[in-house]
N, C-alpha and C. Protein backbone atom coordinates (compact mmCIF):
# COMPACT_ATOMS: atom_id res chain seq x y z
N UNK A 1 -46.80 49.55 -81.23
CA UNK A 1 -46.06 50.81 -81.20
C UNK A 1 -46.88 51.90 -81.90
N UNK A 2 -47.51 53.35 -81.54
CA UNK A 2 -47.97 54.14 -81.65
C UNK A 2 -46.93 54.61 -82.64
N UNK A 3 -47.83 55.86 -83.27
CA UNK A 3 -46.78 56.35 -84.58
C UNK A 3 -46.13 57.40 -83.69
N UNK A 4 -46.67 58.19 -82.38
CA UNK A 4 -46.08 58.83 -81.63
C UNK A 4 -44.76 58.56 -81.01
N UNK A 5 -44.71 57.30 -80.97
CA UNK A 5 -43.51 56.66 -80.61
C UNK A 5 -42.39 55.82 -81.07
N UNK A 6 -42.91 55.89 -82.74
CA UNK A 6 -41.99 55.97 -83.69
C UNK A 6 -41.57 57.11 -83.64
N UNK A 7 -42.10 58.45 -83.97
CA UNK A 7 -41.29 59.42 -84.22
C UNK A 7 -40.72 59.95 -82.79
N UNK A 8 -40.62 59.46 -82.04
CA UNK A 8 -39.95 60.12 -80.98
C UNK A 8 -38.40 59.56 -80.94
N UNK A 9 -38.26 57.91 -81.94
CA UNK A 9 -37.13 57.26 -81.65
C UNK A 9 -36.53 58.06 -83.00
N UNK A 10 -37.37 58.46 -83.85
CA UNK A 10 -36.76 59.72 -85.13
C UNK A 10 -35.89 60.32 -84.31
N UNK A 11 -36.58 61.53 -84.07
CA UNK A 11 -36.37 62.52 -83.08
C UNK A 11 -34.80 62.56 -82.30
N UNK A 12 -35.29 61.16 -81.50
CA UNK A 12 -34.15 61.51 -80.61
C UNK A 12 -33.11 60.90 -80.96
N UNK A 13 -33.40 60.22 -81.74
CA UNK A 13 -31.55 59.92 -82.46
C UNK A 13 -31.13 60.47 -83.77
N UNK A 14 -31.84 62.04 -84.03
CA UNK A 14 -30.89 62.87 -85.23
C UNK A 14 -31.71 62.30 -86.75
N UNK A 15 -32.48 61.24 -86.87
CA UNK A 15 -33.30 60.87 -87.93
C UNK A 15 -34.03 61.75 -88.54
N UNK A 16 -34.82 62.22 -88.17
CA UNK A 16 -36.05 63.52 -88.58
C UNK A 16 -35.34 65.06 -88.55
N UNK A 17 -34.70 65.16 -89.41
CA UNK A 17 -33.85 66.84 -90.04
C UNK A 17 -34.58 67.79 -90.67
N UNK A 18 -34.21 69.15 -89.86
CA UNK A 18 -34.89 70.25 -90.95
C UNK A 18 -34.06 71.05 -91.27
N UNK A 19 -34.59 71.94 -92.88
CA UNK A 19 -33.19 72.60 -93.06
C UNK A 19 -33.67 72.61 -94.97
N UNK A 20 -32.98 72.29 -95.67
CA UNK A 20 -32.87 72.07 -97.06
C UNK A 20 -31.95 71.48 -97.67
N UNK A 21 -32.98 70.58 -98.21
CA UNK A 21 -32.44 69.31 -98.83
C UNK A 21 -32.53 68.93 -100.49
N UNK A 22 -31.82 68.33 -101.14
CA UNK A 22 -32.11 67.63 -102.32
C UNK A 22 -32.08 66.13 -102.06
N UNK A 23 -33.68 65.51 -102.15
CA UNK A 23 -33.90 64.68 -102.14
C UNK A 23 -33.31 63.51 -103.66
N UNK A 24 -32.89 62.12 -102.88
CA UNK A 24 -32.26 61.28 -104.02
C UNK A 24 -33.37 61.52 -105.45
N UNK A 25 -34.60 61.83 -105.22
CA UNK A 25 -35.40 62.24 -106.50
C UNK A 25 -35.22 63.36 -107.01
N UNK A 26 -34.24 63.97 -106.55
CA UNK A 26 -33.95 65.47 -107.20
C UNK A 26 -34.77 66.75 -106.43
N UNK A 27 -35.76 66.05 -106.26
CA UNK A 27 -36.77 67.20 -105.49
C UNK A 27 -36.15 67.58 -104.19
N UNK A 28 -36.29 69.08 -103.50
CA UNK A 28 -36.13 69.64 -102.73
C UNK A 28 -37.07 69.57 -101.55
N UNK A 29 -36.49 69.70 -100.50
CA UNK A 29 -37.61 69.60 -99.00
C UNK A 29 -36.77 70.47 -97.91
N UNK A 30 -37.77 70.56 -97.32
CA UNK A 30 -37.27 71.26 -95.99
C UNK A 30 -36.99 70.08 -94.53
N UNK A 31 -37.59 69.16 -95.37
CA UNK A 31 -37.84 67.88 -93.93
C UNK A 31 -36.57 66.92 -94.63
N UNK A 32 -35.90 65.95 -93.95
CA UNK A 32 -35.00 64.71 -94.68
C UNK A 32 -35.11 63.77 -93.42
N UNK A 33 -35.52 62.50 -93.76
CA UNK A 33 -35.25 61.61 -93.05
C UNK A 33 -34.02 61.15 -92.30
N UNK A 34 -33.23 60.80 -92.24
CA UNK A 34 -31.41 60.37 -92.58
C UNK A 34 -31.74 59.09 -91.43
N UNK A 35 -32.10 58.17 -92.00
CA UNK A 35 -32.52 56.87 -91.02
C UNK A 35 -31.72 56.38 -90.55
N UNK A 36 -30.18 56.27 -91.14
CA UNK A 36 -28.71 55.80 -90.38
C UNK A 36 -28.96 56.50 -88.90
N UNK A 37 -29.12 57.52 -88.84
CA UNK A 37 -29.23 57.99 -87.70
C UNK A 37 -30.13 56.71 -86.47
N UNK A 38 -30.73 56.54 -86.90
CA UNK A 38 -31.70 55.65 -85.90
C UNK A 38 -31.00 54.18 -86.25
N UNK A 39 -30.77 53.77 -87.80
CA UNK A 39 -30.69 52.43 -87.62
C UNK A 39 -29.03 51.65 -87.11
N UNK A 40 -28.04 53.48 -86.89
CA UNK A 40 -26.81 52.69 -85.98
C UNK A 40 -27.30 52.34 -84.62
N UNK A 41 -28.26 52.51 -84.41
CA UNK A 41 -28.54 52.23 -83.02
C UNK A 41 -29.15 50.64 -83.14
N UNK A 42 -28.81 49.44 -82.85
CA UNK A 42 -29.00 48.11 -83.03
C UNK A 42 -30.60 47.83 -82.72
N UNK A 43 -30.56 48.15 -81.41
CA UNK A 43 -31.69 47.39 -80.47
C UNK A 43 -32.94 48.32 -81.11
N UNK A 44 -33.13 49.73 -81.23
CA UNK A 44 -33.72 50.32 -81.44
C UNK A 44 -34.48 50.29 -82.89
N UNK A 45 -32.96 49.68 -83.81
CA UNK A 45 -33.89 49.33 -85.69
C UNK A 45 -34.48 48.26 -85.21
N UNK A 46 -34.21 47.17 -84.65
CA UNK A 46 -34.67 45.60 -85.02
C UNK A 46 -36.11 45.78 -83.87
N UNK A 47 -36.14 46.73 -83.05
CA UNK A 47 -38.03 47.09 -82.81
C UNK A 47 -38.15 47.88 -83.69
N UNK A 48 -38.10 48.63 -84.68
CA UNK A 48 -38.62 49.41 -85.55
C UNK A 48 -39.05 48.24 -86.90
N UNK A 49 -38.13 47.74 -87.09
CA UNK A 49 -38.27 46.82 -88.52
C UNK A 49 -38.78 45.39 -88.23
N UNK A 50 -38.97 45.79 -86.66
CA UNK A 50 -40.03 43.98 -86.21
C UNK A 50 -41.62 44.72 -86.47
N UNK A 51 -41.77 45.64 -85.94
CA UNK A 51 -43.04 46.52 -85.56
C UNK A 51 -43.28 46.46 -87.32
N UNK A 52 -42.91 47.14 -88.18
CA UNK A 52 -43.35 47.06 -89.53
C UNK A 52 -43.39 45.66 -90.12
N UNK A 53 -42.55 44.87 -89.85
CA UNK A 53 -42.68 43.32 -90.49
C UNK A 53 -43.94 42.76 -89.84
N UNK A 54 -44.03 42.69 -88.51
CA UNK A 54 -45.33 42.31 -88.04
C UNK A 54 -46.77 43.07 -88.10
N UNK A 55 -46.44 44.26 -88.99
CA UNK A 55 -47.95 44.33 -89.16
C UNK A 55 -47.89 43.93 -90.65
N UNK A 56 -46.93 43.28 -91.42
CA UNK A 56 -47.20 42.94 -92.99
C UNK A 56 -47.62 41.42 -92.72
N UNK A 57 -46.90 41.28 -91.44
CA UNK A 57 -47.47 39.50 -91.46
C UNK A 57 -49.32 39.20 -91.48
N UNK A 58 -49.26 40.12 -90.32
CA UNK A 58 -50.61 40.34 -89.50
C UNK A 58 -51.85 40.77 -90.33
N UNK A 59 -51.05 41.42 -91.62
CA UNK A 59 -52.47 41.60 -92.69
C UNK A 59 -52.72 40.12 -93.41
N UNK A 60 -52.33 39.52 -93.94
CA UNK A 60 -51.99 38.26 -94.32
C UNK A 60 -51.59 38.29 -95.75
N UNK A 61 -51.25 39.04 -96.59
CA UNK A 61 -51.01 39.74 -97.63
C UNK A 61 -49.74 39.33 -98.18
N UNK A 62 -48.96 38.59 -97.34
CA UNK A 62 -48.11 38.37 -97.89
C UNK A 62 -47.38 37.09 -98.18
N UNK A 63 -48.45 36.38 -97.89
CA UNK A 63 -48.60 34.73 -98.24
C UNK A 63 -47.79 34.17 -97.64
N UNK A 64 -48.08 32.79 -97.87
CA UNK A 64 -47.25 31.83 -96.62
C UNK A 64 -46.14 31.45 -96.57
N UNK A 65 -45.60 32.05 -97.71
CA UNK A 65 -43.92 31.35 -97.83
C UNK A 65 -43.12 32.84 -98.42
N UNK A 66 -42.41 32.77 -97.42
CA UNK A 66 -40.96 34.39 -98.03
C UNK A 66 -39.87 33.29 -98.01
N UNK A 67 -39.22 33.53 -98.85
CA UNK A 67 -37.56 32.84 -98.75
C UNK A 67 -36.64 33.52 -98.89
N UNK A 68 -36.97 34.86 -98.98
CA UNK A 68 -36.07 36.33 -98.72
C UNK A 68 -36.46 37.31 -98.53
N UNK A 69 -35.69 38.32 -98.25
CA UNK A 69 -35.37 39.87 -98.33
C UNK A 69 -34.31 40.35 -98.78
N UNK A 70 -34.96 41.59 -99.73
CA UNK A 70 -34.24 41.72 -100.76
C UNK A 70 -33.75 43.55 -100.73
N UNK A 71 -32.87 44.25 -100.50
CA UNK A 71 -32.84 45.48 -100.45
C UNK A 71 -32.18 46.39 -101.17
N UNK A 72 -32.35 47.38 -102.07
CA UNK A 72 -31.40 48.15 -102.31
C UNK A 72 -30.25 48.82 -101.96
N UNK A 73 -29.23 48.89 -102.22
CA UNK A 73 -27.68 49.70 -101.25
C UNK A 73 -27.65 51.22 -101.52
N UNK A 74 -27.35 51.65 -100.44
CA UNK A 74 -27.10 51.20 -98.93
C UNK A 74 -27.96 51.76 -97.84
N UNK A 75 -28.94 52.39 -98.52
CA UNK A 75 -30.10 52.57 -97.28
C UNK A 75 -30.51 51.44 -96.90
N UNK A 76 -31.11 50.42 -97.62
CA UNK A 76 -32.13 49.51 -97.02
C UNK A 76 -31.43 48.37 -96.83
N UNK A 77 -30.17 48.51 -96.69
CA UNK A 77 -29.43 46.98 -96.20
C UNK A 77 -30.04 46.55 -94.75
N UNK A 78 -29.23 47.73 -93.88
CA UNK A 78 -29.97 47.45 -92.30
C UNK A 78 -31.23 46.86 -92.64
N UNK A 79 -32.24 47.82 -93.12
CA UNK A 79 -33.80 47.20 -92.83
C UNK A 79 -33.78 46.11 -93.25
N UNK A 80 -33.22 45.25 -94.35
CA UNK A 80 -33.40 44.13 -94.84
C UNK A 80 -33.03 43.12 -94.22
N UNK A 81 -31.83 43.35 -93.46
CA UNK A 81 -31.40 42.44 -92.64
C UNK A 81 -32.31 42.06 -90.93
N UNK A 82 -32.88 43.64 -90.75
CA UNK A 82 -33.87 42.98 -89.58
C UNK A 82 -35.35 42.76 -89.80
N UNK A 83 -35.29 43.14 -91.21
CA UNK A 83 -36.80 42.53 -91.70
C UNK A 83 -36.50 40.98 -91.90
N UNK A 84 -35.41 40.55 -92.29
CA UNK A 84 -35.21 38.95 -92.70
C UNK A 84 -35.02 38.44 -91.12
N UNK A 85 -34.66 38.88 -90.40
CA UNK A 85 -34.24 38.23 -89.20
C UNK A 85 -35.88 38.03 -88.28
N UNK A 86 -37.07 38.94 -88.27
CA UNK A 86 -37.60 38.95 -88.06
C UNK A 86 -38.73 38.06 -88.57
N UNK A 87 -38.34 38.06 -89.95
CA UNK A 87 -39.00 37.14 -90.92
C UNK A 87 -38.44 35.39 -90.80
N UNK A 88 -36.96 35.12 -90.23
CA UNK A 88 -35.88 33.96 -90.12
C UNK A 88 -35.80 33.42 -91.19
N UNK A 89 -35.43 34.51 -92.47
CA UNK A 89 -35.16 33.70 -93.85
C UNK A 89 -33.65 34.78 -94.36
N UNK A 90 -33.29 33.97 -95.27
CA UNK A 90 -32.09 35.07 -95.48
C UNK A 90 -32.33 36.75 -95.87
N UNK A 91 -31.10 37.03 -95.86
CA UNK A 91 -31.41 38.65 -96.64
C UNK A 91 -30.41 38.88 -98.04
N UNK A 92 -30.76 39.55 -99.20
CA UNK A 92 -29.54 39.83 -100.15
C UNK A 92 -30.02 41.18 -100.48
N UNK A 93 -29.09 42.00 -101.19
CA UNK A 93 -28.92 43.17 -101.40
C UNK A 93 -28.49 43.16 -103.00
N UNK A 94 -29.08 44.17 -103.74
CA UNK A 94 -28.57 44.90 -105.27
C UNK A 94 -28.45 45.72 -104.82
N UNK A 95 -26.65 46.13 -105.37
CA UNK A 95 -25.96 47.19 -105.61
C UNK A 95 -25.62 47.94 -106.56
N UNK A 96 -25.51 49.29 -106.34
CA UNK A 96 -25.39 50.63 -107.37
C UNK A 96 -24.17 50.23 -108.37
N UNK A 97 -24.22 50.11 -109.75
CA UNK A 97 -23.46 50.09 -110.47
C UNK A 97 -23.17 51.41 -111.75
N UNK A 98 -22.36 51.62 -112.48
CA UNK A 98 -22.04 53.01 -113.15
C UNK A 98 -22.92 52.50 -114.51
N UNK A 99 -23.61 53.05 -114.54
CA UNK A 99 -24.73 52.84 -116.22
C UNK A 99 -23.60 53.77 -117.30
N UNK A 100 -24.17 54.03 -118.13
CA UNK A 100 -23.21 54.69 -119.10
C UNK A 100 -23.85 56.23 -119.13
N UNK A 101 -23.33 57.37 -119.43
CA UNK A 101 -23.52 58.26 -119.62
C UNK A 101 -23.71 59.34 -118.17
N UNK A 102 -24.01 60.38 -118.01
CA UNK A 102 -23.86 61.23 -116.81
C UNK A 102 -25.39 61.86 -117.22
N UNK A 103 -25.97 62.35 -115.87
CA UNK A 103 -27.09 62.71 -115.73
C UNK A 103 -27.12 64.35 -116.07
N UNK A 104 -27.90 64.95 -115.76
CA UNK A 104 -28.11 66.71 -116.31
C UNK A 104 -26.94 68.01 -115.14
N UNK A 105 -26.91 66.94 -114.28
CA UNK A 105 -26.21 67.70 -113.16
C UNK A 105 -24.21 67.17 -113.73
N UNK A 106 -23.81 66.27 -114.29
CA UNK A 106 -22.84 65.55 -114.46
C UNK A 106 -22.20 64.57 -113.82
N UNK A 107 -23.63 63.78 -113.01
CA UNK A 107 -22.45 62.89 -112.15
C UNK A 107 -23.31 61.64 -113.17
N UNK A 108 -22.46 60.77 -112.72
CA UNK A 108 -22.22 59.36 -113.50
C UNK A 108 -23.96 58.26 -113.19
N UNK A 109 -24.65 58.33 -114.16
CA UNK A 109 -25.79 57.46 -113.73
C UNK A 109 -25.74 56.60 -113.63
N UNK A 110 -26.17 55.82 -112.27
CA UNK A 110 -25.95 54.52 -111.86
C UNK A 110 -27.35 53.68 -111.89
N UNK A 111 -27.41 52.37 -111.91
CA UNK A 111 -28.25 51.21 -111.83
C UNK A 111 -28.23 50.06 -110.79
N UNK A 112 -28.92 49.46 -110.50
CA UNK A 112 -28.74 48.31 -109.81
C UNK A 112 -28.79 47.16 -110.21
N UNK A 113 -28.10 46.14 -109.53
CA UNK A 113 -27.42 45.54 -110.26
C UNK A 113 -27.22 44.14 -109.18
N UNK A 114 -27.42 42.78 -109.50
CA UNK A 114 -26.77 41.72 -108.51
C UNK A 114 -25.80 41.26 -108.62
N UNK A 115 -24.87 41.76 -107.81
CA UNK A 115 -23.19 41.10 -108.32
C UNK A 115 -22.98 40.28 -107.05
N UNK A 116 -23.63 39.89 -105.86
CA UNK A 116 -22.86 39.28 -104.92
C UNK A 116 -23.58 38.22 -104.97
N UNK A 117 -25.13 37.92 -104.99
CA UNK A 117 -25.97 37.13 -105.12
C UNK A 117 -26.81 36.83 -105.74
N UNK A 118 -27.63 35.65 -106.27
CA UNK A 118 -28.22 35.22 -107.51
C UNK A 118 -29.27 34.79 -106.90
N UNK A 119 -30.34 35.14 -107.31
CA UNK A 119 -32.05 34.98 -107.08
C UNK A 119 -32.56 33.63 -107.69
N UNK A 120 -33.25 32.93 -107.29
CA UNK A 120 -33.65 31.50 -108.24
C UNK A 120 -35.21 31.95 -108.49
N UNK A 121 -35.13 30.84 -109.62
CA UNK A 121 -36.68 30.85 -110.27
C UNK A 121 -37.36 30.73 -109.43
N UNK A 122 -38.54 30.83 -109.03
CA UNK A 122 -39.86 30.42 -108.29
C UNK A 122 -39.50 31.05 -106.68
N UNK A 123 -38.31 31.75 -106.41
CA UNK A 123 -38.09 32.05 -105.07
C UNK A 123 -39.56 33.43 -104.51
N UNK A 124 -39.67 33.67 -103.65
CA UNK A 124 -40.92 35.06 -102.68
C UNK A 124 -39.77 35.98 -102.37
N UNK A 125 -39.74 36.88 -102.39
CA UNK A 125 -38.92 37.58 -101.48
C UNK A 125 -39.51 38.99 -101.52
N UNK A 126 -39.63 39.40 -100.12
CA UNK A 126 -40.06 41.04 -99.50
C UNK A 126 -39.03 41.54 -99.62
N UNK A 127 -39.34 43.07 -100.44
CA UNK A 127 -38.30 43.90 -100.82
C UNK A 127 -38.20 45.45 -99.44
N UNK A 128 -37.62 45.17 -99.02
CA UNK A 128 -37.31 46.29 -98.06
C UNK A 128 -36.44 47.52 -98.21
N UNK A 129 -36.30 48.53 -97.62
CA UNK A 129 -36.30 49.79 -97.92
C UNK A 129 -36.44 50.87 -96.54
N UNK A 130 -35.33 51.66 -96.47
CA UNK A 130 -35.46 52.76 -95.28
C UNK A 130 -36.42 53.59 -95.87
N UNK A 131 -36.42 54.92 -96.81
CA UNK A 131 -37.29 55.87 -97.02
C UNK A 131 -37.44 55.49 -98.20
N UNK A 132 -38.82 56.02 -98.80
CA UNK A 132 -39.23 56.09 -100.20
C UNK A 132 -39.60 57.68 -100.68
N UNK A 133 -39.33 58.58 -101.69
CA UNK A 133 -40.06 59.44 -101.98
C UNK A 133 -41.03 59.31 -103.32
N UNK A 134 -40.28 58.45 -104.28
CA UNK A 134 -40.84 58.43 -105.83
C UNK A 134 -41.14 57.09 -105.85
N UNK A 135 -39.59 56.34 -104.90
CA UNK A 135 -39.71 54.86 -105.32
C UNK A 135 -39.05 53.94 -106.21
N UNK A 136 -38.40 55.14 -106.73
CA UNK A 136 -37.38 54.82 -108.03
C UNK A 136 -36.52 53.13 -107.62
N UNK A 137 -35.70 53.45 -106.66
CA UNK A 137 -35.37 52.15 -106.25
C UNK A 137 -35.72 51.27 -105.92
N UNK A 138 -37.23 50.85 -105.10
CA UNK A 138 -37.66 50.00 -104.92
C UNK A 138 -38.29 49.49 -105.92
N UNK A 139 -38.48 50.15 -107.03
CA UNK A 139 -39.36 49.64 -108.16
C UNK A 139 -37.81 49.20 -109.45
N UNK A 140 -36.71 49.65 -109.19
CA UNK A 140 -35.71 48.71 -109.81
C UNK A 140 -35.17 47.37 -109.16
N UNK A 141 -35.46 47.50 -107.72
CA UNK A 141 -35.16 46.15 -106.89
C UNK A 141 -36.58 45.10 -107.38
N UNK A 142 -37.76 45.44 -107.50
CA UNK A 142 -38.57 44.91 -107.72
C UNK A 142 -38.47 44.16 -109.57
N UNK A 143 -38.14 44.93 -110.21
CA UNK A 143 -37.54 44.49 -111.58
C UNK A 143 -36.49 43.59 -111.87
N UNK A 144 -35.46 43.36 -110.94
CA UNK A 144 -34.19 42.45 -110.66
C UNK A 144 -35.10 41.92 -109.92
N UNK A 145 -36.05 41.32 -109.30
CA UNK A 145 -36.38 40.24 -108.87
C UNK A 145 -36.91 39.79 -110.00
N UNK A 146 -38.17 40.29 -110.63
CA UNK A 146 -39.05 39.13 -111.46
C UNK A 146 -38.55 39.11 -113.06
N UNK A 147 -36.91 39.49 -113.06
CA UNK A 147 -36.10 39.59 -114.25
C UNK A 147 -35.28 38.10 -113.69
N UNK A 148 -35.32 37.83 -112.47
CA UNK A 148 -34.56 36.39 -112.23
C UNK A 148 -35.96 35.25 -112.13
N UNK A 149 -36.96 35.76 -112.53
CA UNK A 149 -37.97 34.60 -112.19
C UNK A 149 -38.53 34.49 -110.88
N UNK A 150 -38.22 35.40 -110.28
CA UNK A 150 -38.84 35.39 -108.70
C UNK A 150 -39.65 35.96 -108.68
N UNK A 151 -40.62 35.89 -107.13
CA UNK A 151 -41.47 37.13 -107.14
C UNK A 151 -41.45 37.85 -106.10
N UNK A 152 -42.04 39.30 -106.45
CA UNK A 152 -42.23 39.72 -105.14
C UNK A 152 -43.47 39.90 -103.88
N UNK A 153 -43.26 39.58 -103.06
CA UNK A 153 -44.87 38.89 -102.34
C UNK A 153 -45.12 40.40 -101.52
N UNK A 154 -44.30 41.16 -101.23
CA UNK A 154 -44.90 42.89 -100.82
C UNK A 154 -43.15 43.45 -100.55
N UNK A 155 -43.88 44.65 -99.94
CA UNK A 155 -42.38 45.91 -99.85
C UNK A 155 -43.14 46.46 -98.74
N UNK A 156 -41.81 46.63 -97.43
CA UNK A 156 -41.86 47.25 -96.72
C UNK A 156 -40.44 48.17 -96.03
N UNK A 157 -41.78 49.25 -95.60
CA UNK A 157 -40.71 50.39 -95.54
C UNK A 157 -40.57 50.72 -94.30
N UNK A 158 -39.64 51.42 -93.88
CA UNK A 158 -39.95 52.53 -92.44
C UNK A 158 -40.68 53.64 -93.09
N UNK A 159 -39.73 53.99 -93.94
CA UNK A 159 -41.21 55.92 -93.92
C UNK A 159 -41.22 55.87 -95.43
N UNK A 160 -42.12 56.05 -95.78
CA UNK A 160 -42.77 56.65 -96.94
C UNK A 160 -43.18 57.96 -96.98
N UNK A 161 -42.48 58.52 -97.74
CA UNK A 161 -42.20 59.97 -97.91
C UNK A 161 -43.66 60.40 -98.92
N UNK A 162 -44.06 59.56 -99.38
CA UNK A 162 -44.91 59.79 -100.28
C UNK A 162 -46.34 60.04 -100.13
N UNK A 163 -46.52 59.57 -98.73
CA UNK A 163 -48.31 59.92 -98.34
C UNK A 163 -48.97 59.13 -98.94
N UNK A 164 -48.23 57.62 -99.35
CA UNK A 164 -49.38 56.10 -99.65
C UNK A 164 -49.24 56.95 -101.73
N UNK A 165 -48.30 57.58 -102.02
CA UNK A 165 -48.67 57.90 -103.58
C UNK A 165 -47.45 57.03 -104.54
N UNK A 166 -46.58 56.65 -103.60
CA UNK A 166 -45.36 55.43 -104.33
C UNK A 166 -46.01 54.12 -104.40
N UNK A 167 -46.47 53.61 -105.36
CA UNK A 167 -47.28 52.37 -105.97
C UNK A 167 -46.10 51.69 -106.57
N UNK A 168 -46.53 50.31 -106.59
CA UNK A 168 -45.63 49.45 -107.21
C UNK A 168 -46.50 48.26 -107.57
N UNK A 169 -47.66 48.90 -108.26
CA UNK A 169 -48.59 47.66 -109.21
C UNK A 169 -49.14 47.23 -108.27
N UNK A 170 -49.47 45.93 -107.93
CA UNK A 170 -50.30 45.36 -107.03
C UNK A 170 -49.79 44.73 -106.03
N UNK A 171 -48.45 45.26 -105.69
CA UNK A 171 -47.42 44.70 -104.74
C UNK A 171 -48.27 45.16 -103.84
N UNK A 172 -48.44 44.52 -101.93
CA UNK A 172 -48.98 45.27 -100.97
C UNK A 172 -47.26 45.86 -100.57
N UNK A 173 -48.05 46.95 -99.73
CA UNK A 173 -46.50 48.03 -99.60
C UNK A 173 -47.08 48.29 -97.68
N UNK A 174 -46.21 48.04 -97.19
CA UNK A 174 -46.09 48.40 -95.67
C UNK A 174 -45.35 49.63 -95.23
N UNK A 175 -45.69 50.50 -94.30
CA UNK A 175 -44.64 51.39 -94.06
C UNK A 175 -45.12 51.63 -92.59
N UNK A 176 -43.80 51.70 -91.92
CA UNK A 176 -44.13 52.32 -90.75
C UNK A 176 -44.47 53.88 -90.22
N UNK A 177 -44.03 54.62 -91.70
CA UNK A 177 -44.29 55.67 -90.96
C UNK A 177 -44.60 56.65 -92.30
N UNK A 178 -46.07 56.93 -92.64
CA UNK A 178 -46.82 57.43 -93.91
C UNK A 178 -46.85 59.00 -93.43
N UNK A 179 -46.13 59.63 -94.43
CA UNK A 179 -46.12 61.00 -94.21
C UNK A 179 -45.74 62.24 -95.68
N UNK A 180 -46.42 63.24 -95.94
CA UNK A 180 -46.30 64.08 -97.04
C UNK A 180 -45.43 65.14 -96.89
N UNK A 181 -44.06 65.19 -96.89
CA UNK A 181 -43.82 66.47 -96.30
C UNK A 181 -43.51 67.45 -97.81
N UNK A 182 -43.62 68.72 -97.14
CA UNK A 182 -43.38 69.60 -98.80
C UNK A 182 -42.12 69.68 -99.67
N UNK A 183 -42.47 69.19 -100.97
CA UNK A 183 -41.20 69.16 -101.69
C UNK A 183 -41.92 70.11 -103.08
N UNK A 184 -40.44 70.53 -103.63
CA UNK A 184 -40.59 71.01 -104.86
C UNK A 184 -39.69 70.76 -105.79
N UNK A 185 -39.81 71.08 -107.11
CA UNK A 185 -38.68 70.94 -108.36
C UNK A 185 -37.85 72.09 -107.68
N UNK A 186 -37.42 71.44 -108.51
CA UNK A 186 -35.84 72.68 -108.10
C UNK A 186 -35.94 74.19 -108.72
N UNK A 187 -36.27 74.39 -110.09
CA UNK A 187 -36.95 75.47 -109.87
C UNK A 187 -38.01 76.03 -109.25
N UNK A 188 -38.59 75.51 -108.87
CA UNK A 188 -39.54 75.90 -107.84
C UNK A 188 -39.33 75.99 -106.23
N UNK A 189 -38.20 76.10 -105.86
CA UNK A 189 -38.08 75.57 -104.53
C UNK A 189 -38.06 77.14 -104.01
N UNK A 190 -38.66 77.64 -102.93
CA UNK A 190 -38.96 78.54 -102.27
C UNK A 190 -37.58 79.35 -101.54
N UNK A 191 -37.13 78.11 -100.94
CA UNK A 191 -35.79 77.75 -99.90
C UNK A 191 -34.40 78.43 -101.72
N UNK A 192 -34.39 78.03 -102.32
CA UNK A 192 -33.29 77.92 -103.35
C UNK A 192 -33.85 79.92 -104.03
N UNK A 193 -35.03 80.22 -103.68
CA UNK A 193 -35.14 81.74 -104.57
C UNK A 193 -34.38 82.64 -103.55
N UNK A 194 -34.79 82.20 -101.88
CA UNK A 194 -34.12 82.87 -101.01
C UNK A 194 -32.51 82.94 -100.78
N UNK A 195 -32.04 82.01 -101.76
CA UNK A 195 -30.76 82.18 -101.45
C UNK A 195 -29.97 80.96 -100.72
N UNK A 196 -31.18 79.98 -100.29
CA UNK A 196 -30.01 78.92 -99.62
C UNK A 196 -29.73 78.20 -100.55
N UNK A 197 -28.84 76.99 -100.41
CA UNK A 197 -28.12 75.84 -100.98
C UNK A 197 -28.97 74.63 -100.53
N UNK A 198 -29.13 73.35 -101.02
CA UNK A 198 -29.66 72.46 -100.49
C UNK A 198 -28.37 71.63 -100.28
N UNK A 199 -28.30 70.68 -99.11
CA UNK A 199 -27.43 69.71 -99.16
C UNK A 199 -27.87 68.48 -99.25
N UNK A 200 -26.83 67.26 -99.23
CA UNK A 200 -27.38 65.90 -99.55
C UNK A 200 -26.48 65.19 -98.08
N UNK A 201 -27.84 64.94 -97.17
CA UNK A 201 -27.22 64.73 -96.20
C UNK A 201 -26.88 63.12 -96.51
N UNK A 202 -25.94 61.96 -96.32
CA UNK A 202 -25.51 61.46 -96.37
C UNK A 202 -25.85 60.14 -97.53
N UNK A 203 -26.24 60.89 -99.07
CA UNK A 203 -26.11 60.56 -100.33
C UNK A 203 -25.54 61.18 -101.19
């Protein structure tokens, strides 16, 4: 699959948005992914999240044994589930829980957290993920793994917002779709001096 023809399945199912946004990192953009858009469509995620799983296989990088996938909620559930299906090992998910105290804006800071399922010692598991911009979450899903004794053998994404600059140590990191688009702090945002509002499309 050409990257031309990834972004055309963006495209045409409402995924790839322009406009102004506050990204889950706080930072502002004019571009937003909104991958639900593409991944309610069944047939269409599980070739998107086979196409990225098979080129993590295909590097060999990610050694010979996975016994999961592991995703943050609730973007990267879908992907996790057709990265594991693709992979034929299970999938589990850490979910957002209320940390203590409220952030600078006043909403309630949350963490992740395993409340439905329990990771074993010595288990592999690929950590999957719809978009990345900073990484924040994939690098707390990655911490709840090797906090249960597991490890993580790589992370793969659909888009990386980051242009290959979201690192996670010496994890290999897959993405289907590597791209920089312009963001700024919030005081700095170009879009916010002119007068617009940013919205949070479906976070």
């Amino acid at each position: 699959m050409t990257e031309k023809q990834v972004f055309k399945h963006f495209k045409d199912t409402g995924a790839l948005l322009e406009g102004h946004f506050e990204l889950r990192s706080k930072l502002h953009s004019d571009r937003y992914f909104q991958c639900a858009n593409v991944l309610c469509h069944p047939r269409i995620a599980e070739k998107l999240c086979r196409e990225v799983t098979a080129r993590a296989v295909k590097s060999g990088k990610l050694g010979k044994r996975i016994d999961g996938v592991i995703s943050p909620a609730v973007g990267g559930i879908l992907v996790g589930h057709e990265v594991a299906r693709a992979l034929n090992v299970k999938c589990v998910f850490a979910e957002k829980v209320q940390d203590q105290g409220v952030d600078a804006t006043g909403k309630p800071i949350t963490k992740l957290a395993m409340r439905r399922f329990a990771l074993k010692k010595g288990e592999r598991y690929v950590v999957a993920e719809d978009v990345v911009t900073k990484g924040g979450r994939v690098q707390e899903t990655i911490d709840l793994v090797k906090q249960a004794g597991a490890k993580v053998a790589g992370v793969v994404l659909l888009v990386d917002r980051s242009g290959g600059k979201a690192k996670f140590g010496r994890i290999p990191t897959f993405s289907l779709v590597q791209m920089t688009p312009q963001t700024w702090e919030p005081a700095d945002c170009p879009l916010c001096k002119r007068g617009s509002k940013p919205c949070h499309p479906g976070s």
